[in-house]
Protein backbone atom coordinates (compact mmCIF):
# COMPACT_ATOMS: atom_id res chain seq x y z
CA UNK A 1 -5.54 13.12 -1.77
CA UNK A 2 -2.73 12.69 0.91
CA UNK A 3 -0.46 9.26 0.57
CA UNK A 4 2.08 7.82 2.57
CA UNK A 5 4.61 5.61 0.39
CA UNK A 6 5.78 2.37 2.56
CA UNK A 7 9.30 1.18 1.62
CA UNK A 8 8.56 -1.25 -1.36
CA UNK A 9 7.41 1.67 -3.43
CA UNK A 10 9.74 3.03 -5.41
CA UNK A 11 10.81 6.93 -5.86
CA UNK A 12 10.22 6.22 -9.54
CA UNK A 13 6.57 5.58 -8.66
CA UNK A 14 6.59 8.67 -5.90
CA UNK A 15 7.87 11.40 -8.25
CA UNK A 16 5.52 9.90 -11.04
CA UNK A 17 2.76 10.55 -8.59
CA UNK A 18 3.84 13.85 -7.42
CA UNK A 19 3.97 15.01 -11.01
CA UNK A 20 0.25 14.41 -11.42
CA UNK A 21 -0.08 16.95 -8.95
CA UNK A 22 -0.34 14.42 -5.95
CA UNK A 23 0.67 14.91 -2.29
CA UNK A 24 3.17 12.07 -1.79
CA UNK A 25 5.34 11.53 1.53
CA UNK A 26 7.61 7.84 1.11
CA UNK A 27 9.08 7.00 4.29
CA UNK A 28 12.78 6.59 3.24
CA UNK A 29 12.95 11.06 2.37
CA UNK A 30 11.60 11.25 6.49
CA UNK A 31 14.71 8.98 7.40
CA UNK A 32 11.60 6.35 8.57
CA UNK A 33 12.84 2.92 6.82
CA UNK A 34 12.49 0.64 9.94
CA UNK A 35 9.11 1.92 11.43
CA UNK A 36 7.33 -0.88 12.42
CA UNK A 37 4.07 -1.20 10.17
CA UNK A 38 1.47 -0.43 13.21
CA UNK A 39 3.42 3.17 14.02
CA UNK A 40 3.34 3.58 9.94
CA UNK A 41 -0.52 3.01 10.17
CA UNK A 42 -0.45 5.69 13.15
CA UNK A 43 1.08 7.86 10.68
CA UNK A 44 -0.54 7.56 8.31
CA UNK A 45 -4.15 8.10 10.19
CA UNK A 46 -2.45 11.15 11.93
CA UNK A 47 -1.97 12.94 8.50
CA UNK A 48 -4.68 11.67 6.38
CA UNK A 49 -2.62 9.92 4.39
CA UNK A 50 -3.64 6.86 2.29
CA UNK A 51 -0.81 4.31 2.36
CA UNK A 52 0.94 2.85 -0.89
CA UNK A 53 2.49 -0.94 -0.04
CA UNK A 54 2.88 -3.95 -1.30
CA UNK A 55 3.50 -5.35 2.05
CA UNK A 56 0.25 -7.75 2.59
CA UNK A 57 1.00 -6.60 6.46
CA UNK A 58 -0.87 -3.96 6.13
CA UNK A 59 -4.05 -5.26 4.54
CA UNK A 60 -4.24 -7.65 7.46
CA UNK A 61 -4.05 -5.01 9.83
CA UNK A 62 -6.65 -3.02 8.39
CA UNK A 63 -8.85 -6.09 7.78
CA UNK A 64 -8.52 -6.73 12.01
CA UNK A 65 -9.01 -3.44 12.75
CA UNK A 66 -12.69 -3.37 11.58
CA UNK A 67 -12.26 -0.19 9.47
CA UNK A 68 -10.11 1.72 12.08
CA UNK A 69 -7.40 2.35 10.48
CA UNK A 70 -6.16 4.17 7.35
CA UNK A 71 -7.35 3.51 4.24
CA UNK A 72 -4.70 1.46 1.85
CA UNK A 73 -3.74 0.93 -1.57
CA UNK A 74 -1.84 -2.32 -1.63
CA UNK A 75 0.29 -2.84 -5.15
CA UNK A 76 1.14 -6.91 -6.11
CA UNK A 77 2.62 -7.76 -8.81
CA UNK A 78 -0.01 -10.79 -8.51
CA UNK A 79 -2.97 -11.26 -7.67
CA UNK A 80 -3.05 -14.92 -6.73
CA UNK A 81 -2.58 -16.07 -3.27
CA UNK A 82 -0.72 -18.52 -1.47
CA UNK A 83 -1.72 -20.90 1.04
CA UNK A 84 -0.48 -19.18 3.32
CA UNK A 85 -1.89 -16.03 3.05
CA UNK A 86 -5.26 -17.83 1.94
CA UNK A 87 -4.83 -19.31 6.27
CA UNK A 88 -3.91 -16.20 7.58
CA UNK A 89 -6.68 -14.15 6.02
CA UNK A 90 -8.64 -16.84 6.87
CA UNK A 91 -7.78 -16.44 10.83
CA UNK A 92 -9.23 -13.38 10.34
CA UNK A 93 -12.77 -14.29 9.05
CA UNK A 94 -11.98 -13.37 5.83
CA UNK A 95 -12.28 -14.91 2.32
CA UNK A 96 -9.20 -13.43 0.25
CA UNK A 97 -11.82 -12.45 -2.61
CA UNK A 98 -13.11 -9.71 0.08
CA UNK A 99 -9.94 -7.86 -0.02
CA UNK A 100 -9.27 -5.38 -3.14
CA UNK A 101 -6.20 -6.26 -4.55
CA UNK A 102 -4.87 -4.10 -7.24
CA UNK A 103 -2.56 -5.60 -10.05
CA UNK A 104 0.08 -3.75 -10.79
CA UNK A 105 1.99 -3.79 -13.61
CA UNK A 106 5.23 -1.32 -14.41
CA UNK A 107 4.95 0.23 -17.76
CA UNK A 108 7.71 0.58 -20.15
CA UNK A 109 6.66 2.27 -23.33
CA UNK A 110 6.57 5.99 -22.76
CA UNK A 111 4.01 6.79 -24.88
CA UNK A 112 1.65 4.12 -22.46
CA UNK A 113 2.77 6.41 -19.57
CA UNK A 114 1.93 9.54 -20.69
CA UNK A 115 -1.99 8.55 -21.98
């Protein structure tokens, strides 16, 4: 598997992932901090790259683009949504229970990181 990390992923997180043997591009090592998100999801589809965020951008894009786009693995530190986003995923037909949210958590006991 090929992923592209977006700018609120940390290295940390990158060079964990590239030392399970992952293939892991962020966008801050290409020099790419302020591409907009739609040329990030261009990239990303170009190279086969799943894309790491925890912008909730991106899941609206993919949501409108009706399976278009990349695939994405958005990271929030919780899962509950605001009113907000519960209207704007609304706008798009969408009930925010239909969109996979991981729950992401950072661990701090070594011995948890390395099971």
């Amino acid at each position: 598997m090929k992923f592209l990390a977006d700018m609120g992923i940390s290295m940390k997180t990158v060079l964990w992932l590239r030392s399970q043997k992952l293939d892991v591009v962020h966008l801050r090592e290409e020099h790419l901090q302020r591409m907009p998100d739609s040329e990030i999801m261009v990239k990303a589809q170009t190279e086969g790259r799943i894309i790491l965020t925890m912008d909730l951008d991106f899941s609206q894009l993919v949501a409108a683009s009706h399976g278009t786009l990349p695939s994405l693995i958005s990271f929030r530190l919780s899962v509950e949504f605001s009113d907000l986003q519960d209207r704007s995923y609304a706008s798009l037909g969408l009930e925010p229970k239909q969109l996979m949210v991981l729950h992401y958590e950072p661990f701090h006991d070594q011995e948890r990181v390395s099971a």
